[in-house]
N, C-alpha and C. Protein backbone atom coordinates (compact mmCIF):
# COMPACT_ATOMS: atom_id res chain seq x y z
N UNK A 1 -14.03 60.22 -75.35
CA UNK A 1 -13.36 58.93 -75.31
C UNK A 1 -12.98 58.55 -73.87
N UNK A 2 -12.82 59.52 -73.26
CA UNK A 2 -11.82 59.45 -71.47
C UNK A 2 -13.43 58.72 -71.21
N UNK A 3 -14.45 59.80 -70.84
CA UNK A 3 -15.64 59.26 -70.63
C UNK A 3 -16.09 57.96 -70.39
N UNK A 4 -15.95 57.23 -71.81
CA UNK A 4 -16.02 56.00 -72.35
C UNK A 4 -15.52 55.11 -71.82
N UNK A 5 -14.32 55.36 -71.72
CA UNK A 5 -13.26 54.51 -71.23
C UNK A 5 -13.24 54.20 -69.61
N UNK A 6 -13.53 55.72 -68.63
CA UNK A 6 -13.94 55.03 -67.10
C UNK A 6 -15.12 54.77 -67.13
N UNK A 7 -16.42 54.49 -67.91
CA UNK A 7 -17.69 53.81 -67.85
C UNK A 7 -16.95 52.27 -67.93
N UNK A 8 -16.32 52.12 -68.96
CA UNK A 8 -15.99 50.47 -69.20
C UNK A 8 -15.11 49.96 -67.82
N UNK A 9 -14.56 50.78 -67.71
CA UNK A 9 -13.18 50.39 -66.45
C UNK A 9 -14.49 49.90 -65.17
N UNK A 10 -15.37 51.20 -64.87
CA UNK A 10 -16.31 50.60 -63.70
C UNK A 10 -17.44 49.56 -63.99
N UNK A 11 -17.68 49.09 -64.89
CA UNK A 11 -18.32 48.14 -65.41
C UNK A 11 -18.02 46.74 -64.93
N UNK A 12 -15.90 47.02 -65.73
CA UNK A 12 -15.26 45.79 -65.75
C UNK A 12 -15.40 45.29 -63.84
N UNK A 13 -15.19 46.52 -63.08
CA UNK A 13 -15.10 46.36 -61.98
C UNK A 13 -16.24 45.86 -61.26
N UNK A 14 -17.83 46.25 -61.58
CA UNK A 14 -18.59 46.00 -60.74
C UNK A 14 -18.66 44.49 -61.42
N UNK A 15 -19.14 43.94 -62.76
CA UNK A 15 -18.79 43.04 -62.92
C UNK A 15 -17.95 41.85 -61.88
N UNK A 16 -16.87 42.57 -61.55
CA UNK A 16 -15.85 41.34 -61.32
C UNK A 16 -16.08 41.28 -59.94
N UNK A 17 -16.79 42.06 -59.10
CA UNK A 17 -17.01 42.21 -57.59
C UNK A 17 -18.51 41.36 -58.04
N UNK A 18 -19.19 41.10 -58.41
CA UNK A 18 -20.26 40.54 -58.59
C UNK A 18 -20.68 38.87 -58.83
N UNK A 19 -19.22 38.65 -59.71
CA UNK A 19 -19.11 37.30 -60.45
C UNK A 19 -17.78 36.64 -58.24
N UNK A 20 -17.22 37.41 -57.98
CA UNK A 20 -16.82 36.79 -56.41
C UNK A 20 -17.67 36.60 -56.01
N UNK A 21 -18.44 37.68 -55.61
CA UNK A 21 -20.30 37.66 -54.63
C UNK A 21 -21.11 36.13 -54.76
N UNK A 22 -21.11 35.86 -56.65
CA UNK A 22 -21.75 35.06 -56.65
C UNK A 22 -21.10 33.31 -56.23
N UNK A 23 -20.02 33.50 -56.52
CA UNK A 23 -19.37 32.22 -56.47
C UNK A 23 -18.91 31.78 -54.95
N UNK A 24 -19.21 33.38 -54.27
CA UNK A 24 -18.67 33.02 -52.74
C UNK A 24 -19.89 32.41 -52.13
N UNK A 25 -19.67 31.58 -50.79
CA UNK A 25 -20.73 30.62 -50.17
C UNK A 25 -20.57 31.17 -48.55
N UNK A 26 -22.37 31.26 -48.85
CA UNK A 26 -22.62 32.12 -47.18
C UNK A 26 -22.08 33.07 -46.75
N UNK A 27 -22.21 33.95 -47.94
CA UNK A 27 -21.41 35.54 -47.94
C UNK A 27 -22.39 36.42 -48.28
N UNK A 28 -22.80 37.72 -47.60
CA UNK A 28 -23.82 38.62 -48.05
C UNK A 28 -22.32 40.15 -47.85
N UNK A 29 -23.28 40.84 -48.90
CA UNK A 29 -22.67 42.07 -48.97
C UNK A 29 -23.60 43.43 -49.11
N UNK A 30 -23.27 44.13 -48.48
CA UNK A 30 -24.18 45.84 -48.24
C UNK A 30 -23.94 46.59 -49.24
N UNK A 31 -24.66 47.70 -49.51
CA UNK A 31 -24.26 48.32 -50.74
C UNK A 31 -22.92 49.05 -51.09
N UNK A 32 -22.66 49.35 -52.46
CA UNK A 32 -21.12 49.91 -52.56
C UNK A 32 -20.30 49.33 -52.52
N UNK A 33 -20.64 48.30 -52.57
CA UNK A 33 -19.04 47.06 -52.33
C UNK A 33 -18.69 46.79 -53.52
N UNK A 34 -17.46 46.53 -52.94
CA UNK A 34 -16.14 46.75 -54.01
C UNK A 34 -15.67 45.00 -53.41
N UNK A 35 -14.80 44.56 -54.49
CA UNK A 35 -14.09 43.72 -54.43
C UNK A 35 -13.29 43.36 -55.36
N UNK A 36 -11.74 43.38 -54.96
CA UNK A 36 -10.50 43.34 -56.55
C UNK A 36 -10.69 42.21 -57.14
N UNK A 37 -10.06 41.95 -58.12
CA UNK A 37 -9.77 40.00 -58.82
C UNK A 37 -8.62 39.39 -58.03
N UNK A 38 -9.12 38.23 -58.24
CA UNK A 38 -8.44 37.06 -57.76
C UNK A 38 -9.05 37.10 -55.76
N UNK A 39 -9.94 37.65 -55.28
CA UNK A 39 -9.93 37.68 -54.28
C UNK A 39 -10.92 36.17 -54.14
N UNK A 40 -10.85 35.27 -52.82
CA UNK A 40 -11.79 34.61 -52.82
C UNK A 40 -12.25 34.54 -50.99
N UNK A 41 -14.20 34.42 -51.26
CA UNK A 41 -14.27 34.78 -50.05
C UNK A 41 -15.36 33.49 -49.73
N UNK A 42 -15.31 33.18 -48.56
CA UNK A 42 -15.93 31.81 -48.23
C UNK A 42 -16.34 31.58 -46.99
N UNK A 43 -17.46 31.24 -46.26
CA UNK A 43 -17.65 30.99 -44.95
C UNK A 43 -18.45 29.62 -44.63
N UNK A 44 -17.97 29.42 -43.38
CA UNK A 44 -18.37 28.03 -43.01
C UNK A 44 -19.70 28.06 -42.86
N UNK A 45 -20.43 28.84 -42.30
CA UNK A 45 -21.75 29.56 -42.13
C UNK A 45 -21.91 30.98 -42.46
N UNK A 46 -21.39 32.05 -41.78
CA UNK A 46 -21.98 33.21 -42.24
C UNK A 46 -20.72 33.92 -41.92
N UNK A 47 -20.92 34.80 -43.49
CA UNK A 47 -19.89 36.07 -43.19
C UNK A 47 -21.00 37.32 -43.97
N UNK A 48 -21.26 38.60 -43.26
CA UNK A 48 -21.74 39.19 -43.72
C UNK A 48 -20.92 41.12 -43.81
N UNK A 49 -20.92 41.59 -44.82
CA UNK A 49 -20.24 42.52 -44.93
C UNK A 49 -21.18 43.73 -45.47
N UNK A 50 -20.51 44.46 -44.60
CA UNK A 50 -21.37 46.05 -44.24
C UNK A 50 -21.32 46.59 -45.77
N UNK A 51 -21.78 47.60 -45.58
CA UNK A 51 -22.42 49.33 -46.91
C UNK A 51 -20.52 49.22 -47.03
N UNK A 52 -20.24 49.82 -48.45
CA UNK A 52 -19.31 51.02 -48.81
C UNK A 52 -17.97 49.96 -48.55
N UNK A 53 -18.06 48.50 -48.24
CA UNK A 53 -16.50 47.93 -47.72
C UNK A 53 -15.54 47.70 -49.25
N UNK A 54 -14.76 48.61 -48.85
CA UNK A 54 -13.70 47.86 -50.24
C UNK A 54 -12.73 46.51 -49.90
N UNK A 55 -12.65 45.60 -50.81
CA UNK A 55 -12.04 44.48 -50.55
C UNK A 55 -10.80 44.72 -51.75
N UNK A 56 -9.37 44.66 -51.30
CA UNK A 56 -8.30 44.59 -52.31
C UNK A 56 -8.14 43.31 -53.56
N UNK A 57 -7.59 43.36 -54.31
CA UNK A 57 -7.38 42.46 -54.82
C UNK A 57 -6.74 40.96 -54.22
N UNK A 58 -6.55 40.19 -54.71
CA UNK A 58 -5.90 38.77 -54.06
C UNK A 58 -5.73 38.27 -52.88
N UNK A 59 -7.17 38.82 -52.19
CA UNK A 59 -7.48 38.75 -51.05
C UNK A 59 -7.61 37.17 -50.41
N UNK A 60 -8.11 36.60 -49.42
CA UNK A 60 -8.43 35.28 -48.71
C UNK A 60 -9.15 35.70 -47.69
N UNK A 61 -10.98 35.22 -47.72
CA UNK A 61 -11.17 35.85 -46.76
C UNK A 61 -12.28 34.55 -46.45
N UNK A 62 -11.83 33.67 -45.56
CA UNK A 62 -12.76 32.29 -45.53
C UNK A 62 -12.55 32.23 -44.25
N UNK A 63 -13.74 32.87 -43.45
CA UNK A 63 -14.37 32.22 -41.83
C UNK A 63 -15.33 32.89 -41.65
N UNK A 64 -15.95 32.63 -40.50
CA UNK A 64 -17.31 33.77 -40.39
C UNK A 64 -17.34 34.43 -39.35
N UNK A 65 -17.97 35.59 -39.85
CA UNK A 65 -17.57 36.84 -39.08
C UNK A 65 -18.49 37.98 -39.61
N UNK A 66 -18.26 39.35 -39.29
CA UNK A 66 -18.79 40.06 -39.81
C UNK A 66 -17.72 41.39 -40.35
N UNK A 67 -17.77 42.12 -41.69
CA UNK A 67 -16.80 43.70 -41.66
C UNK A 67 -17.45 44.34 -41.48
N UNK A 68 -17.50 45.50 -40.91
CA UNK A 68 -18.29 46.84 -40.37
C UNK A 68 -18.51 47.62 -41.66
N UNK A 69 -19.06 48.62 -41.50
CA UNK A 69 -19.02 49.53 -42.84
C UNK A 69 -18.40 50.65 -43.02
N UNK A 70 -18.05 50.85 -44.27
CA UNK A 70 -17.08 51.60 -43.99
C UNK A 70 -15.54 51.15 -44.30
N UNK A 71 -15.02 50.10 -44.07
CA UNK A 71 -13.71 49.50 -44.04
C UNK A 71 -13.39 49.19 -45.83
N UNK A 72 -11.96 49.27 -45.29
CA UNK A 72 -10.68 49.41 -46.46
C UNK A 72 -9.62 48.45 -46.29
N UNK A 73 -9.96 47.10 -46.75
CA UNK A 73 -8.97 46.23 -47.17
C UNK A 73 -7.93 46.20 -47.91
N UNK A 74 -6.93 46.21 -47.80
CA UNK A 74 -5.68 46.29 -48.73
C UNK A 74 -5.63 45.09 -49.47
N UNK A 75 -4.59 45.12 -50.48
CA UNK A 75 -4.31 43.60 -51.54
C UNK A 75 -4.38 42.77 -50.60
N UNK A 76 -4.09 41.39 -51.01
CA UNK A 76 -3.28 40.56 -50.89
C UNK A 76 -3.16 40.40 -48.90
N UNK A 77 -4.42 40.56 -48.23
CA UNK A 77 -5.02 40.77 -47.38
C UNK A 77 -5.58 39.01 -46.87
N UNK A 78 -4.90 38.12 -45.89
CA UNK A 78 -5.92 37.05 -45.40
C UNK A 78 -6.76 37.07 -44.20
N UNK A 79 -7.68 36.94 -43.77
CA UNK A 79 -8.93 36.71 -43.08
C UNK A 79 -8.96 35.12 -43.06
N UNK A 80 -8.31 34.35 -42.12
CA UNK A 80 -8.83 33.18 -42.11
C UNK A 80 -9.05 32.50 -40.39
N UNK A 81 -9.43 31.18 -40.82
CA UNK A 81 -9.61 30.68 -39.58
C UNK A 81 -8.32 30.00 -38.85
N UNK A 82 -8.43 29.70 -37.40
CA UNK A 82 -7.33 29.83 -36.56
C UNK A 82 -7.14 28.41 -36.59
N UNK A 83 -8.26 27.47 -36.52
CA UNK A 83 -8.49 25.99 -36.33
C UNK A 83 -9.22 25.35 -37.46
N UNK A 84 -8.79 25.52 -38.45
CA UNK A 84 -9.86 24.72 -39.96
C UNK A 84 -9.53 23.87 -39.94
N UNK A 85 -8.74 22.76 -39.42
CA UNK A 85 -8.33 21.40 -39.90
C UNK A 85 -8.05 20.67 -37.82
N UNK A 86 -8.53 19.96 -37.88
CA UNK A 86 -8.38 18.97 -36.29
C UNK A 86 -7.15 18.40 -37.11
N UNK A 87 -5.86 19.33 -35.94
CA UNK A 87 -4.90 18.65 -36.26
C UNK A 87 -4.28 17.40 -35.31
N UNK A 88 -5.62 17.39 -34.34
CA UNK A 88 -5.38 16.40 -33.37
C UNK A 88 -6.10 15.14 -33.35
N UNK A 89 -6.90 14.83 -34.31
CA UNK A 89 -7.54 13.62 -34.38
C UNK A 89 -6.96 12.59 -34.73
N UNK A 90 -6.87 11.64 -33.84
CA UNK A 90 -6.48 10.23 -34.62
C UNK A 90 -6.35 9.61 -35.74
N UNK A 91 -5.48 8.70 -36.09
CA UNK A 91 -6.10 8.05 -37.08
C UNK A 91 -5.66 8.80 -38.34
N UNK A 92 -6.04 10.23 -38.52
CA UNK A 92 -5.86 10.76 -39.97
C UNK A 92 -4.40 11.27 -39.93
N UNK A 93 -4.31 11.51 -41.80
CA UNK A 93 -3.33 12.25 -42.25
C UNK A 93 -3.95 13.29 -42.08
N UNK A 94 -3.07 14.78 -41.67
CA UNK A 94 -3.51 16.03 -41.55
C UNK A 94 -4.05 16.58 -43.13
N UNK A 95 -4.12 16.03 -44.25
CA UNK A 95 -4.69 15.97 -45.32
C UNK A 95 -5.77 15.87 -45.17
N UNK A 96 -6.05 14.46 -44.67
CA UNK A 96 -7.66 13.82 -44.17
C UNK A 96 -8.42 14.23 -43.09
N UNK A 97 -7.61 15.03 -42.06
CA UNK A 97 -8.10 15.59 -40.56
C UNK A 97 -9.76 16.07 -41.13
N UNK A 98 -10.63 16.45 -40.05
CA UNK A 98 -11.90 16.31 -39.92
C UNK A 98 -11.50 18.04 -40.05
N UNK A 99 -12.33 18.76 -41.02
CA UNK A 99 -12.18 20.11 -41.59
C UNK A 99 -13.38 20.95 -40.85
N UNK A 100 -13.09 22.34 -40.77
CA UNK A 100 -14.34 22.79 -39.61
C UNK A 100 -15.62 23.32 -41.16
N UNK A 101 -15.40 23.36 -42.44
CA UNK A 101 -16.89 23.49 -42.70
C UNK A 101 -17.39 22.28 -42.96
N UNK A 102 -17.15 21.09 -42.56
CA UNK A 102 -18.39 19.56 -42.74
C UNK A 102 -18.64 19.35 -41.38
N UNK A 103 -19.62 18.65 -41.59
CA UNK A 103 -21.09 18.58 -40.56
C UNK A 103 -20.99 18.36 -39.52
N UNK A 104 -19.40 17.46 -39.49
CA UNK A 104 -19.67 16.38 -38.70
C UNK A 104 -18.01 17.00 -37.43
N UNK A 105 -17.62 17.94 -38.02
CA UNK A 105 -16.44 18.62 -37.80
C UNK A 105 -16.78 18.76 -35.58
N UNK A 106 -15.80 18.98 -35.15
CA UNK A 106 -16.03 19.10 -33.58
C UNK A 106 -15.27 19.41 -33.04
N UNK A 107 -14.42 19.56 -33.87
CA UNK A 107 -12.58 20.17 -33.34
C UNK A 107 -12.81 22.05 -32.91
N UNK A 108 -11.84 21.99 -32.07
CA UNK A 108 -12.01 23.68 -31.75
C UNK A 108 -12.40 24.60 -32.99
N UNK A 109 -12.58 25.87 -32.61
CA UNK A 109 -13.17 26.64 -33.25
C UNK A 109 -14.04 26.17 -34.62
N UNK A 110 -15.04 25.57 -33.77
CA UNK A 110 -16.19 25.23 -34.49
C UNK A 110 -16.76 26.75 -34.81
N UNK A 111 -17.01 27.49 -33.59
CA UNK A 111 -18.58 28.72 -33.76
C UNK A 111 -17.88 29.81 -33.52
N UNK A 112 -16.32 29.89 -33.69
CA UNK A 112 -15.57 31.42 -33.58
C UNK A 112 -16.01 32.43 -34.73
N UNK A 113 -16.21 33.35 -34.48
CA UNK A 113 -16.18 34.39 -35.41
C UNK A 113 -15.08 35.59 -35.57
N UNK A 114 -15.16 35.87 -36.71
CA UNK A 114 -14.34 37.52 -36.66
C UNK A 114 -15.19 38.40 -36.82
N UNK A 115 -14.68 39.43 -36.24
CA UNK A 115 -15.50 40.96 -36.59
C UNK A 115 -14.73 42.08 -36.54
N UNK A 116 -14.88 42.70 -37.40
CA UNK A 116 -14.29 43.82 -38.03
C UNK A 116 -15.00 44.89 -37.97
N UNK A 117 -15.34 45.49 -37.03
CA UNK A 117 -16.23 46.62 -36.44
C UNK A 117 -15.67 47.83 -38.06
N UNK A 118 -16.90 48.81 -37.77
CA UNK A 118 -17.03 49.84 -38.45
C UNK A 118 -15.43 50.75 -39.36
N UNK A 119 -15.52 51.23 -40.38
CA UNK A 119 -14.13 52.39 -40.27
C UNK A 119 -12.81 51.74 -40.09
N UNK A 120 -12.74 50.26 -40.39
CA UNK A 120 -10.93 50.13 -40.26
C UNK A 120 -10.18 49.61 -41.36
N UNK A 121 -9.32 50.27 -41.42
CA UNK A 121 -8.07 49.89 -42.33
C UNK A 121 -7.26 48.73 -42.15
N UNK A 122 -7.26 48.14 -43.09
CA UNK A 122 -6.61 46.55 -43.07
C UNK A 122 -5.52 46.75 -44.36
N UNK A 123 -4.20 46.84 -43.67
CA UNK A 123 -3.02 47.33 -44.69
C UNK A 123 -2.47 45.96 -45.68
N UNK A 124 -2.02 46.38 -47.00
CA UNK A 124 -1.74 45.07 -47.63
C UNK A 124 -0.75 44.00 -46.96
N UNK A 125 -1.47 42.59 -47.16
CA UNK A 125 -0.68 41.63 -46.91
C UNK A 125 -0.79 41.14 -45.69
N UNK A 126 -1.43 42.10 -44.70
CA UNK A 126 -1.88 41.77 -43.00
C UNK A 126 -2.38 40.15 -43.31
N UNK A 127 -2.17 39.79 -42.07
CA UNK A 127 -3.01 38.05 -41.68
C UNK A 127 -3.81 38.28 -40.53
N UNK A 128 -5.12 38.37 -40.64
CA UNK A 128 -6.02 38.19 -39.43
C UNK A 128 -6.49 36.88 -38.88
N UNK A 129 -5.97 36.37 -37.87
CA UNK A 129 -6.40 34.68 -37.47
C UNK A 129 -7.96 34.77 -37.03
N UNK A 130 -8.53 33.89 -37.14
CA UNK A 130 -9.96 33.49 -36.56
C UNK A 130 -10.32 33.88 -35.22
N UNK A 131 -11.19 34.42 -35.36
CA UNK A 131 -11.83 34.70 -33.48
C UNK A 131 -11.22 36.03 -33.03
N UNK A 132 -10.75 36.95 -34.26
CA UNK A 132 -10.23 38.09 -33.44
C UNK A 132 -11.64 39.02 -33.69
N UNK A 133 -10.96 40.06 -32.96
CA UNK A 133 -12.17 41.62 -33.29
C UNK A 133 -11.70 42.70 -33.07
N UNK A 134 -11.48 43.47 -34.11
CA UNK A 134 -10.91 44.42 -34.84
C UNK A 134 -11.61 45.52 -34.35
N UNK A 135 -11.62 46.57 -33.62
CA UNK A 135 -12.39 47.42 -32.98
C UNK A 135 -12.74 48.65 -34.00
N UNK A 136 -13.70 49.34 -33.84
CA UNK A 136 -14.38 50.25 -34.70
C UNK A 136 -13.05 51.31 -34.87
N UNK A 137 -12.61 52.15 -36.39
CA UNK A 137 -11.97 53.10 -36.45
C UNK A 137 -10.20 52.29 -36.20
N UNK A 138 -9.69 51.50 -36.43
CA UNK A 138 -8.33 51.24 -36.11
C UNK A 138 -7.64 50.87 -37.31
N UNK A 139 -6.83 50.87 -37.21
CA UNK A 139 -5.72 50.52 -38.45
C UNK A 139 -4.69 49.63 -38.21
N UNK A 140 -4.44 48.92 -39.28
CA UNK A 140 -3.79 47.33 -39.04
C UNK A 140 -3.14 47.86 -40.05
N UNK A 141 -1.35 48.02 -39.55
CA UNK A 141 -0.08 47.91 -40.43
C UNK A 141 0.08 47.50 -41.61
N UNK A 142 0.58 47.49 -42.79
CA UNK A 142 0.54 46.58 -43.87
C UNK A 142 1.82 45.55 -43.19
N UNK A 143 1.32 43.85 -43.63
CA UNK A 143 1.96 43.11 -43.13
C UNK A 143 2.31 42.61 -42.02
N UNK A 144 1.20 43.00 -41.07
CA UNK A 144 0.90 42.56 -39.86
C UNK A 144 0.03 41.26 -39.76
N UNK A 145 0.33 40.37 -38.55
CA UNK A 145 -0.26 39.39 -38.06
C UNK A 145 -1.34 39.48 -36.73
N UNK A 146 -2.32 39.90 -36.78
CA UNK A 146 -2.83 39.75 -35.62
C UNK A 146 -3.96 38.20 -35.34
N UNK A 147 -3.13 38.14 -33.94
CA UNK A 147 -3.41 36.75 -33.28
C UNK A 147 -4.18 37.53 -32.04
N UNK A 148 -4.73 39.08 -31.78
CA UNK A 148 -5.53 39.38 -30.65
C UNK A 148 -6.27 40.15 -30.60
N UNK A 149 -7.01 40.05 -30.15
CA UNK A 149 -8.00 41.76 -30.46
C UNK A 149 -7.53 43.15 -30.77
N UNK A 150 -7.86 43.54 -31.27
CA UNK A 150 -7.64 45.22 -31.47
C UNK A 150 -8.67 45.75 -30.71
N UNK A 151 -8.02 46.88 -29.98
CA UNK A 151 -8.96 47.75 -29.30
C UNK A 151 -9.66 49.37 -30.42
N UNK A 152 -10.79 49.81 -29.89
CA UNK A 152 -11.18 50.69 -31.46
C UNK A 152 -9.99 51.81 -31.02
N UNK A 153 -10.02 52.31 -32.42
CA UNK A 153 -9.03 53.34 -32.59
C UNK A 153 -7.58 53.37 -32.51
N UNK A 154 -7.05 51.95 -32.21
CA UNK A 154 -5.50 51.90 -32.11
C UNK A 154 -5.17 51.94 -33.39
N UNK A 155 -3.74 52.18 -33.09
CA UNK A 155 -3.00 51.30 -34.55
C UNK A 155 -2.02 50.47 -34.19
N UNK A 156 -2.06 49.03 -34.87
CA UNK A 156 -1.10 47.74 -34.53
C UNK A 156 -0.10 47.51 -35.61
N UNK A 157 1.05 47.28 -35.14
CA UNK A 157 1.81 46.63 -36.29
C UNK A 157 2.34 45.44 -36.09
N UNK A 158 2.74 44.97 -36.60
CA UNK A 158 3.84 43.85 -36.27
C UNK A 158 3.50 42.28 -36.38
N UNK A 159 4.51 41.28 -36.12
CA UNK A 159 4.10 39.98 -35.95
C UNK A 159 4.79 39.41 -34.35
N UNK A 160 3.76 39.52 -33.39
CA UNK A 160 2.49 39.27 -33.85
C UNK A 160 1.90 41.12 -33.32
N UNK A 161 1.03 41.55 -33.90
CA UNK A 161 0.08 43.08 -33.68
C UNK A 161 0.23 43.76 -32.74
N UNK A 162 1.02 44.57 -32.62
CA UNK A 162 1.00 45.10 -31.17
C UNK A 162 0.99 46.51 -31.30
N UNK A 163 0.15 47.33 -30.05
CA UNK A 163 -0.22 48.28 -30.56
C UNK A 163 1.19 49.19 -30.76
N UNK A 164 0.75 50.26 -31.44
CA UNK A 164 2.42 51.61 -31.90
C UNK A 164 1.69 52.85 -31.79
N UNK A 165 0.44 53.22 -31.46
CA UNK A 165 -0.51 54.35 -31.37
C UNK A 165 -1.74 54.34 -31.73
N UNK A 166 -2.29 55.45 -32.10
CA UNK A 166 -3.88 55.86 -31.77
C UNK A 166 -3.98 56.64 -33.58
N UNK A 167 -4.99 56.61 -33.67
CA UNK A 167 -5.36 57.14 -34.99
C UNK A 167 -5.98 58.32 -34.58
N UNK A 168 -6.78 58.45 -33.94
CA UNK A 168 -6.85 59.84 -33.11
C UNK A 168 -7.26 60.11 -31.58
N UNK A 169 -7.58 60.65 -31.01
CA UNK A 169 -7.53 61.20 -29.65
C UNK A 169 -8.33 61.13 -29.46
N UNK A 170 -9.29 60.63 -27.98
CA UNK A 170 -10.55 60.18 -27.71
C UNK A 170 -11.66 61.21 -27.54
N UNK A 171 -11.10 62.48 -27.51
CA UNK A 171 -12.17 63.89 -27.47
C UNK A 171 -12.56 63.87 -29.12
N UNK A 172 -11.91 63.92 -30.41
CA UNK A 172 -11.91 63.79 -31.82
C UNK A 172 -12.84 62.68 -32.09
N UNK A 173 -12.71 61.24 -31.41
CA UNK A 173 -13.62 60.06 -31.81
C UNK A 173 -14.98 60.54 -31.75
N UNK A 174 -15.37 61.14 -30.84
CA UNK A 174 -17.16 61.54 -31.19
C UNK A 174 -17.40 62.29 -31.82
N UNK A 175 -16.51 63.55 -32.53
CA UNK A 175 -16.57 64.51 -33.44
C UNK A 175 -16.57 63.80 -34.25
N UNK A 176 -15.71 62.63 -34.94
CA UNK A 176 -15.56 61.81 -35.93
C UNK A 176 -16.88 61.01 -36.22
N UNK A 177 -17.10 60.48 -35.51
CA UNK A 177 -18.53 59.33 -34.96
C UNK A 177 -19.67 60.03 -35.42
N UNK A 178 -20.22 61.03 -34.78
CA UNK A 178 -21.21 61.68 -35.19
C UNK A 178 -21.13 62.49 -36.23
N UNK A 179 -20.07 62.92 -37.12
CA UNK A 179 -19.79 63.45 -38.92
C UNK A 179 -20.68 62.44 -40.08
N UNK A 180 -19.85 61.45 -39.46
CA UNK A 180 -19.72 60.29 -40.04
C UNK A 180 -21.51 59.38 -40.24
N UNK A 181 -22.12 59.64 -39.05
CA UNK A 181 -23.76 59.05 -38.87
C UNK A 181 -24.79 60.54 -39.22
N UNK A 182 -23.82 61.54 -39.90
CA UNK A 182 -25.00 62.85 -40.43
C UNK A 182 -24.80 62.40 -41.94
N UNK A 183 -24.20 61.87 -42.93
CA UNK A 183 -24.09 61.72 -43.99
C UNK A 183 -24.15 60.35 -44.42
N UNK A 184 -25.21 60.12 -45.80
CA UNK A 184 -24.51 58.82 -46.81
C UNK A 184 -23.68 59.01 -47.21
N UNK A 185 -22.53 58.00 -47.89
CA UNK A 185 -21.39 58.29 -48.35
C UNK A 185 -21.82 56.71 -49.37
N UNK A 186 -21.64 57.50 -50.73
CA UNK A 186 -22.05 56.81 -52.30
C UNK A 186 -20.74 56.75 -53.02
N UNK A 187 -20.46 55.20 -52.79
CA UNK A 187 -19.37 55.62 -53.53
C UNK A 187 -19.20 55.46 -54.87
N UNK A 188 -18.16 54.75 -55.97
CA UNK A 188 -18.73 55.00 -57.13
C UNK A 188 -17.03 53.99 -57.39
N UNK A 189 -17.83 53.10 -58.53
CA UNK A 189 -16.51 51.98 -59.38
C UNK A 189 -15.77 52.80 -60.43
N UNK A 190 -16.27 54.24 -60.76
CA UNK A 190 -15.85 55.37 -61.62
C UNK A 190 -14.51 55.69 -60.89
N UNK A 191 -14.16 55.65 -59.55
CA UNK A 191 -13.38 57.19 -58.84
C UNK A 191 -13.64 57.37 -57.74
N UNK A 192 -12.44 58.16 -57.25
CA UNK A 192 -13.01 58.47 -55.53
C UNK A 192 -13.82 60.35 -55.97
N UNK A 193 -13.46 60.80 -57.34
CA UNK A 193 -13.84 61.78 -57.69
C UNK A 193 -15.11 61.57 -58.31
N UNK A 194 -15.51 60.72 -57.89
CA UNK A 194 -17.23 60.21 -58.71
C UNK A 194 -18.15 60.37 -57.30
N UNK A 195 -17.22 60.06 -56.16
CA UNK A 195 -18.33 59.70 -55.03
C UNK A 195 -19.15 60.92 -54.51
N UNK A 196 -20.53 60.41 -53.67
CA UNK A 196 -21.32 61.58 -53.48
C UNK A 196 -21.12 61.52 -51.80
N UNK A 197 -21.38 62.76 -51.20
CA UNK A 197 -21.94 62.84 -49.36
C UNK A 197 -22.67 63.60 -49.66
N UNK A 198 -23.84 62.66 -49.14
CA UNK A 198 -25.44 63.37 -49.31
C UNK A 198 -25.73 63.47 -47.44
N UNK A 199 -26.17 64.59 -46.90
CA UNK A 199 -26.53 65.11 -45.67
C UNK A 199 -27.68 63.90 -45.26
N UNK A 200 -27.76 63.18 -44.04
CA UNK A 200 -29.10 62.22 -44.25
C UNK A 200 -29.77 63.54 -43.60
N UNK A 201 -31.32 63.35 -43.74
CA UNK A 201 -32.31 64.45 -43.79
C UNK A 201 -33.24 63.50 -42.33
């Protein structure tokens, strides 16, 4: 019956990461991806997301950019853009302002992207603004705002992100780096006790 019961649970799950996938626009995803309910993900042009990324539940993740592979989104997690609405154009109500995904849009951050390099942790509730880049291996506080780059391997907290330390020590990062590019890592909507590391050959 246990059996039974986490077949249906990962079902319900790949299911529900599948029915986002489809409804999201100009979004590609790598294998192993995960994504909670209620999350919604959207790009003006292109957002493309790496192998193995878990996305939390009640997420917001609308600009374009890229996540590395590897990465661990927490709940309730936003990813958005810095400039979606010309709040300086004439003429309009900021209701009506000229929005950056139509055609005709020209207001700053037209062609900004985010990127979310390889291996990072994005703690629940964090706000990532448009045009940042999240460096390979770093970790973002739960409930942090970052308005600036992350360098790889820090860790930031705060509003607005500022670094508080290192996740590990720069002699460890290539021990880490090269572990990490000798193995697939399979993960599984069953369990973290379902997943496989297969040696690549």
């Amino acid at each position: 019956m246990k059996w039974l019961l986490i077949n249906i649970i990962a079902a319900l799950k790949n299911t529900i990461t599948q029915l986002i996938l489809l409804k999201a626009q100009n979004v590609t995803a790598g294998k192993y991806f995960h994504c909670g309910r209620g999350t919604s993900l959207w790009a003006p042009k292109k957002m493309k997301i790496g192998d193995n990324v878990y996305i939390g539940k009640y997420c917001t993740i609308e600009c374009d950019g890229e996540i590395g592979d590897g990465c661990l989104i927490a709940n309730n997690v936003g990813i958005v853009g810095r400039y979606d609405h010309d709040y300086t154009a004439l003429g309009y109500p900021i209701r009506c302002a000229p929005w950056i995904g139509g055609n005709d849009y020209t207001g700053r951050g037209k062609n900004i992207c985010t990127i979310i390099q390889e291996d990072v942790w994005i703690g629940f509730g964090t706000i990532v603004l448009g045009g940042i880049t999240i460096g390979r291996g770093s970790v973002i506080a739960a409930g942090s705002v970052v308005t600036k780059d992350v360098a790889p391997y820090d860790i930031v907290a705060g509003t607005p992100a500022k670094k508080i330390g290192e996740r590990m020590k720069i002699q460890n990062r290539t021990i880490h780096e090269k572990e990490i590019l000798r193995w697939n890592f399979i993960t599984s909507e069953k369990g973290y006790k379902y997943w496989k590391k297969i040696k690549k050959t």
